[in-house]
Protein backbone atom coordinates (compact mmCIF):
# COMPACT_ATOMS: atom_id res chain seq x y z
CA UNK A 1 -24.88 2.67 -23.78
CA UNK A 2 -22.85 5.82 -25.13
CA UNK A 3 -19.85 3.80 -25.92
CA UNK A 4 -22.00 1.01 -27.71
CA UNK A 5 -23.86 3.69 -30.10
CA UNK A 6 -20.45 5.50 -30.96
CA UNK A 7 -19.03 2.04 -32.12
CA UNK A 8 -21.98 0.42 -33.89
CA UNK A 9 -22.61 4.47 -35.52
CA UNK A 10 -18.53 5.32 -36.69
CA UNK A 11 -16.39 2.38 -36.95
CA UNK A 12 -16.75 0.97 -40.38
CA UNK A 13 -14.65 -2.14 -39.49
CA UNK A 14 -14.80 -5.02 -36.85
CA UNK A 15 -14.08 -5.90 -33.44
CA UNK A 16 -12.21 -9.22 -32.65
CA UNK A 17 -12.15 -10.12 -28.75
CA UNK A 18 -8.45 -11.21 -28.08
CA UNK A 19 -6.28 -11.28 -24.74
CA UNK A 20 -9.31 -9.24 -22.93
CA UNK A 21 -9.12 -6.63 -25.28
CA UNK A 22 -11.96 -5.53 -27.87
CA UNK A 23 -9.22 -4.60 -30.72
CA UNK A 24 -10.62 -2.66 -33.78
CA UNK A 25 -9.29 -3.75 -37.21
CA UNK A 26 -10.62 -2.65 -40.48
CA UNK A 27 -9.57 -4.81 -43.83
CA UNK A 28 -8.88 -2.93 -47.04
CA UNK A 29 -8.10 -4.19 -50.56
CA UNK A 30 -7.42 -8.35 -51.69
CA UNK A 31 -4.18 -10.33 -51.95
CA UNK A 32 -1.23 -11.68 -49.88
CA UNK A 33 -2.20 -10.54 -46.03
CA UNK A 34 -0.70 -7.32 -44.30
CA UNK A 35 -1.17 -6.16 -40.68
CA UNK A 36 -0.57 -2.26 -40.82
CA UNK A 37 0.57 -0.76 -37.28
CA UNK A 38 0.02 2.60 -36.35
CA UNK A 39 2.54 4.95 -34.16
CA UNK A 40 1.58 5.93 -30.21
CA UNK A 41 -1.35 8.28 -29.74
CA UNK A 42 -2.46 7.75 -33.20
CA UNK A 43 -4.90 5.21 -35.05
CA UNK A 44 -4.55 3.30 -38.33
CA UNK A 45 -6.45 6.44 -39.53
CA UNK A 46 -2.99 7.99 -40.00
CA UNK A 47 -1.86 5.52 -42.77
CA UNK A 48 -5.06 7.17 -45.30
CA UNK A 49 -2.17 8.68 -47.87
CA UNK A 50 -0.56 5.51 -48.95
CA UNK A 51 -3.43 3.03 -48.16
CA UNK A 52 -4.30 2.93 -51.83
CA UNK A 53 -0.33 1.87 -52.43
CA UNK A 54 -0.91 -0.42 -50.29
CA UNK A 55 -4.32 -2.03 -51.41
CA UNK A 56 -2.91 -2.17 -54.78
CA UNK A 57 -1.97 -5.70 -54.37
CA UNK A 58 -2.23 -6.76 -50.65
CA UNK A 59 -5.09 -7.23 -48.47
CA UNK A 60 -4.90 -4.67 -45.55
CA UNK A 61 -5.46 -5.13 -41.96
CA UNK A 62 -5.30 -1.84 -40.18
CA UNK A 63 -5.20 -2.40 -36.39
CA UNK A 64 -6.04 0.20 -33.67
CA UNK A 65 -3.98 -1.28 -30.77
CA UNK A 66 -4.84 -1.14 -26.77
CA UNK A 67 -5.76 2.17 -26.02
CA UNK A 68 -5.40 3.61 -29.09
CA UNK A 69 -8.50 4.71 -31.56
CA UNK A 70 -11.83 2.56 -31.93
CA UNK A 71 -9.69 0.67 -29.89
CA UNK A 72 -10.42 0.94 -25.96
CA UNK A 73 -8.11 0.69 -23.30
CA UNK A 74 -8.23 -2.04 -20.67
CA UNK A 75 -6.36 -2.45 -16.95
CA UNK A 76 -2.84 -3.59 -18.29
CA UNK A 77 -0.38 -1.64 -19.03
CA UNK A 78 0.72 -0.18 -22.37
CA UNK A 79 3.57 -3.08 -23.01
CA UNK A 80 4.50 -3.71 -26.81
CA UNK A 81 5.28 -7.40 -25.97
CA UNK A 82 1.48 -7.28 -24.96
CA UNK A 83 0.29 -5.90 -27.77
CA UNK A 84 2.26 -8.33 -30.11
CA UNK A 85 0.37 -11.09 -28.56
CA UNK A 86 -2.94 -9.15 -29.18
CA UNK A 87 -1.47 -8.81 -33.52
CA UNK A 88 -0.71 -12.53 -32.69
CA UNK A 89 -3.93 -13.94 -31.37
CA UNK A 90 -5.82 -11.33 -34.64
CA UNK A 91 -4.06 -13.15 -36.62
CA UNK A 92 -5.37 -16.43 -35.89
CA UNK A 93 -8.77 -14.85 -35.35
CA UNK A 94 -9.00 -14.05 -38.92
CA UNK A 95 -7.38 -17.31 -40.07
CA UNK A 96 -4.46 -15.93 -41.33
CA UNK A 97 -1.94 -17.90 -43.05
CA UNK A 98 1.69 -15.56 -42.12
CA UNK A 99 0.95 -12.43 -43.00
CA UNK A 100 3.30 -9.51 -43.50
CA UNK A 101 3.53 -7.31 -40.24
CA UNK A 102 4.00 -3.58 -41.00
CA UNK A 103 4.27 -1.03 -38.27
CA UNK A 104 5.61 2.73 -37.72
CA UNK A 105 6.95 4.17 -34.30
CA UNK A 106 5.72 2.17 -31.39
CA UNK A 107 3.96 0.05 -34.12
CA UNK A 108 7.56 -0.63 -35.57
CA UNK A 109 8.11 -1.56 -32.18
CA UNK A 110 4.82 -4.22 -31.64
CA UNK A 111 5.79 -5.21 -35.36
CA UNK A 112 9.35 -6.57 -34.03
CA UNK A 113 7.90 -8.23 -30.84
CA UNK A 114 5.55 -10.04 -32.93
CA UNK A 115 8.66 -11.34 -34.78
CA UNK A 116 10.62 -12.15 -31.46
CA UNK A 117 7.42 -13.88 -30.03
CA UNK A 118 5.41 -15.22 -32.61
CA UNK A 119 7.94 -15.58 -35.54
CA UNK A 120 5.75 -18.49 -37.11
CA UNK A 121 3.06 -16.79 -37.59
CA UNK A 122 4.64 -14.41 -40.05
CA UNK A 123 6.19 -13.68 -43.28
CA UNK A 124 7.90 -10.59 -43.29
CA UNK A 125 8.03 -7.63 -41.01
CA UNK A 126 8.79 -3.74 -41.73
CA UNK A 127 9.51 -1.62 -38.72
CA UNK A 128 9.74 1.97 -39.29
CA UNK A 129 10.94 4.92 -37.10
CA UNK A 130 11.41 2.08 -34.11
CA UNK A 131 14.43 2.20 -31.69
CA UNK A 132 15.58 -0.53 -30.05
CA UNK A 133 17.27 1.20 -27.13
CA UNK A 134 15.86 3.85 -24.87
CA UNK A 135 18.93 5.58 -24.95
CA UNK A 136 19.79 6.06 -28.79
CA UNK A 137 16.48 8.94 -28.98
CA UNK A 138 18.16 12.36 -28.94
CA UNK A 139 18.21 13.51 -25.73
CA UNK A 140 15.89 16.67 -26.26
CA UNK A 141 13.12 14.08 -26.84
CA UNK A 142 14.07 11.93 -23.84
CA UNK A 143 13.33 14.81 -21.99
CA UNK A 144 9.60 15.66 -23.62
CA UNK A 145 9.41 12.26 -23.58
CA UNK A 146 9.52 12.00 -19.62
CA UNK A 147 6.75 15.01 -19.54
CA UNK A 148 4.00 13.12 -20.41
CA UNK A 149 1.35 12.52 -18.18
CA UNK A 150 -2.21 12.96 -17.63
CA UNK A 151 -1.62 16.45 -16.60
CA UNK A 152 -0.56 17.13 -20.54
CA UNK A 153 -4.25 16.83 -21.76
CA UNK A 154 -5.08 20.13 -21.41
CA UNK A 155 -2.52 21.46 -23.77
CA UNK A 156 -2.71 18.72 -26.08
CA UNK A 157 -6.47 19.61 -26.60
CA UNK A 158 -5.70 21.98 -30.18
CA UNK A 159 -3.65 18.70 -31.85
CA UNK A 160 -5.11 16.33 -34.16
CA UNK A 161 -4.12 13.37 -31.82
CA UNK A 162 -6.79 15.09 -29.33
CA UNK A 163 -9.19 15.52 -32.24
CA UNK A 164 -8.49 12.16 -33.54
CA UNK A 165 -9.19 10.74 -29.57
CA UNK A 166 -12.61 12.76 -28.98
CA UNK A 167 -13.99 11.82 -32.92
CA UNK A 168 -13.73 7.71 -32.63
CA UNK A 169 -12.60 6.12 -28.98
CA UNK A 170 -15.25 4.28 -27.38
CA UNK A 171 -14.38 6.67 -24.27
CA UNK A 172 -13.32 9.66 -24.94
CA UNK A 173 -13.04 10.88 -21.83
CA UNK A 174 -9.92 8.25 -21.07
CA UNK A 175 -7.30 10.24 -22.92
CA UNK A 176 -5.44 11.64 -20.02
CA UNK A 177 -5.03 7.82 -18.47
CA UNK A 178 -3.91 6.83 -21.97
CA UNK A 179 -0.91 10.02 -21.62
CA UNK A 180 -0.03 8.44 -18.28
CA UNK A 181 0.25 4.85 -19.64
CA UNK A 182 2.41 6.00 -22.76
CA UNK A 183 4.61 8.19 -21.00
CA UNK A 184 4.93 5.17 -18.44
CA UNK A 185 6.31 3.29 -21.17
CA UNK A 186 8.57 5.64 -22.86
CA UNK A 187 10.55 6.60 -19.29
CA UNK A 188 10.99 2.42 -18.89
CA UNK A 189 15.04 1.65 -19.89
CA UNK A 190 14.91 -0.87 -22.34
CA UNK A 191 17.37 -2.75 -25.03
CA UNK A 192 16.20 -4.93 -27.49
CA UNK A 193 19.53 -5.85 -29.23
CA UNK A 194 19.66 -9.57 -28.05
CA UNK A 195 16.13 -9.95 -29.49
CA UNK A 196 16.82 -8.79 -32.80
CA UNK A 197 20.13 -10.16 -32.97
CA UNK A 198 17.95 -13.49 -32.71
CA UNK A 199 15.49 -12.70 -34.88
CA UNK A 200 14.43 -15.19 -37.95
CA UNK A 201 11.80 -13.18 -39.54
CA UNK A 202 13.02 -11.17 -42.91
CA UNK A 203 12.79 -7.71 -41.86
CA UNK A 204 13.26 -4.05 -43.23
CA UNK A 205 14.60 -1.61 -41.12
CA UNK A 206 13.21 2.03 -41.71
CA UNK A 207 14.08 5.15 -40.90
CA UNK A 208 13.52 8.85 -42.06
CA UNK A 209 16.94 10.56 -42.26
CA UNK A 210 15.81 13.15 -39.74
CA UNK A 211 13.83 10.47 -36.79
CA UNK A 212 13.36 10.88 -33.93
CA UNK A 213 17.22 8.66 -33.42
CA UNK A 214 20.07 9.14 -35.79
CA UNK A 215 20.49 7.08 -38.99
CA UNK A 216 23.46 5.25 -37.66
CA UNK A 217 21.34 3.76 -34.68
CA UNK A 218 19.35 2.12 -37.31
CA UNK A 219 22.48 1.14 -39.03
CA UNK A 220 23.01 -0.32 -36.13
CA UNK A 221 19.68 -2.17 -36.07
CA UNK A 222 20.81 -3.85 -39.57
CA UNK A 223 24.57 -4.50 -38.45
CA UNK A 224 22.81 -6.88 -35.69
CA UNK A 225 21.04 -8.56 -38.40
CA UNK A 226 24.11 -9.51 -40.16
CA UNK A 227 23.75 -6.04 -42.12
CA UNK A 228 26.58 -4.17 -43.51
CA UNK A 229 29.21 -6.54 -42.85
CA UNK A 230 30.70 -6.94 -46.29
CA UNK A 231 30.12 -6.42 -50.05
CA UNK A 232 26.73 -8.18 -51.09
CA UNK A 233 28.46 -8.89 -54.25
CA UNK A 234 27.41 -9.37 -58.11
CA UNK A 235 24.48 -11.48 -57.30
CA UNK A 236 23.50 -10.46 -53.50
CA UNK A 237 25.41 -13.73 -52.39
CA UNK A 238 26.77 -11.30 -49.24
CA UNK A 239 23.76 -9.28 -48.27
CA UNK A 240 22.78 -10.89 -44.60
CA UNK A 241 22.15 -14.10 -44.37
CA UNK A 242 18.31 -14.10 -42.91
CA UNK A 243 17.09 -11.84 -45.97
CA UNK A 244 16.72 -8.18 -43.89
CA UNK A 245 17.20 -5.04 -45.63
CA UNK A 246 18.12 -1.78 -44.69
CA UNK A 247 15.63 1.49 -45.98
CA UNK A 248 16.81 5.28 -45.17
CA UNK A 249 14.25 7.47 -46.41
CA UNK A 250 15.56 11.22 -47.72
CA UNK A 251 13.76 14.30 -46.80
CA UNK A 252 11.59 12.90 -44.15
CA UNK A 253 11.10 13.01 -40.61
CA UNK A 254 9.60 10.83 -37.30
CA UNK A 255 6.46 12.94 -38.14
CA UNK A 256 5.70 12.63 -41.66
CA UNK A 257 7.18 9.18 -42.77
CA UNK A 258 4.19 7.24 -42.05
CA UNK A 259 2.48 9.35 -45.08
CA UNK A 260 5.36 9.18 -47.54
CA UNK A 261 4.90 7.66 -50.73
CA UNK A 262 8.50 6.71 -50.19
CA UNK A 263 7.43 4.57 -47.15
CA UNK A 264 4.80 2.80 -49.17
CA UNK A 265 7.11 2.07 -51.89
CA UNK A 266 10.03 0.30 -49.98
CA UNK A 267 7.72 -1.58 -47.76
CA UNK A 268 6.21 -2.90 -51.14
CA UNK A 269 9.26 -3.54 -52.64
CA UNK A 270 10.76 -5.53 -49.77
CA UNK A 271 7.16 -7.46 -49.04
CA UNK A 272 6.90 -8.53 -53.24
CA UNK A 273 10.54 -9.32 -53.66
CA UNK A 274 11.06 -12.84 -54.94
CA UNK A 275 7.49 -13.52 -54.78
């Protein structure tokens, strides 16, 4: 009954039952259809500073996925190709005709599976901050990465992803079993480079200068989507062939990009071109 009251009493948006999952989603602003992804341990509360960017012109979805928010966990694990089929089956929930899939960190992450999975039911994607290899993160954050657990909770209790946790999930009292899941998932090897290599969605690949991986990984990331092979010449005629762009944002970081005006303004520019 606890759980119940908290939703029905703080979340100001709607619950659509998909895949066995109760996933929160709030809609913001009118226009051509965006699904805005939020990074790990967070909620689509963190995307408040540009959301009026992005209303401007485009209606909003902002998702809290598995685990994550209004959003409560179920017995699966945290797997982003899961969660792509959870964006996926929203999608058609709300009768949504190919939306725009936008997501940061391990949103940028769910944003590409959705592409690799479920490329018909979209239009563009952005994926910000989002490796596609375990191994290109600097090894410093490998190493907090492998640290998480349940036993972290304690010392995570004076952040604002602790705050954020106790203020709107349905049970608050899951946050260390959502620090084991997502430090389950960040120790799995992984290598996505065959997948986007494949891809067919038009994409935008984002990075702060200063992320959580070097620039040229995400170079990388555009060179297997035809990217930075040769001179897009007078009138684009070389830029890669499937319509993906390339965005490195000065001044920023893994921790603040998601906020940037500068993040809100590519992502625009890339969604709105040639429409």
């Amino acid at each position: 009954m606890t759980s119940t009251k908290r939703e029905e009493t703080h979340a100001p948006g709607r619950y659509a039952d998909v895949n066995g999952v109760r996933l929160y989603h709030e809609t913001h602003g009118s226009g051509r259809p965006m699904i805005l992804l939020h990074g790990g341990l967070t909620s689509g509360e963190m995307f408040a500073p540009i959301l009026p960017m992005l209303t401007a012109k485009h209606q909003v979805v902002v998702v809290d996925l598995q685990g994550h928010g209004r959003t409560a966990d179920v017995d699966r694990p945290l797997d982003m190709a899961l969660m792509a089929d959870d964006v996926a089956a929203l999608i058609d929930h709300l009768g949504l005709d190919r939306p725009d899939v936008v997501g940061f960190s391990l949103g940028g992450g769910v944003a590409l599976h959705v592409g690799f999975r479920h490329p018909e039911k979209v239009g563009r994607l952005v994926a910000a901050s989002a490796h596609i290899r375990r191994d290109a993160v600097y090894p410093e954050m490998l190493a907090q990465q492998g640290q998480v657990n349940a036993g972290a909770a304690e010392y995570l209790k004076d952040t604002p992803m602790y705050e954020l946790y106790q203020r709107v999930a349905p049970r608050p009292e899951d946050f260390p079993r959502l620090l084991d899941k997502i430090g389950e998932a960040m120790r799995k090897d992984f290598d996505l480079s065959d997948h986007v290599r494949a891809l067919r969605v038009p994409t935008l690949v984002v990075a702060a200068d200063a992320d959580m991986a070097p620039p040229s990984h995400f170079v990388e990331v555009f060179e297997l989507l035809d990217g930075g092979q040769r001179d897009g010449g007078w009138t684009g005629e070389g830029r890669p062939a499937g319509g993906h762009a390339l965005a490195i944002l000065p001044g920023l970081t893994h921790y603040d990009i998601d906020q940037s005006p500068l993040f809100a303004a590519v992502t625009l520019d890339f969604l709105d071109r040639g429409r």
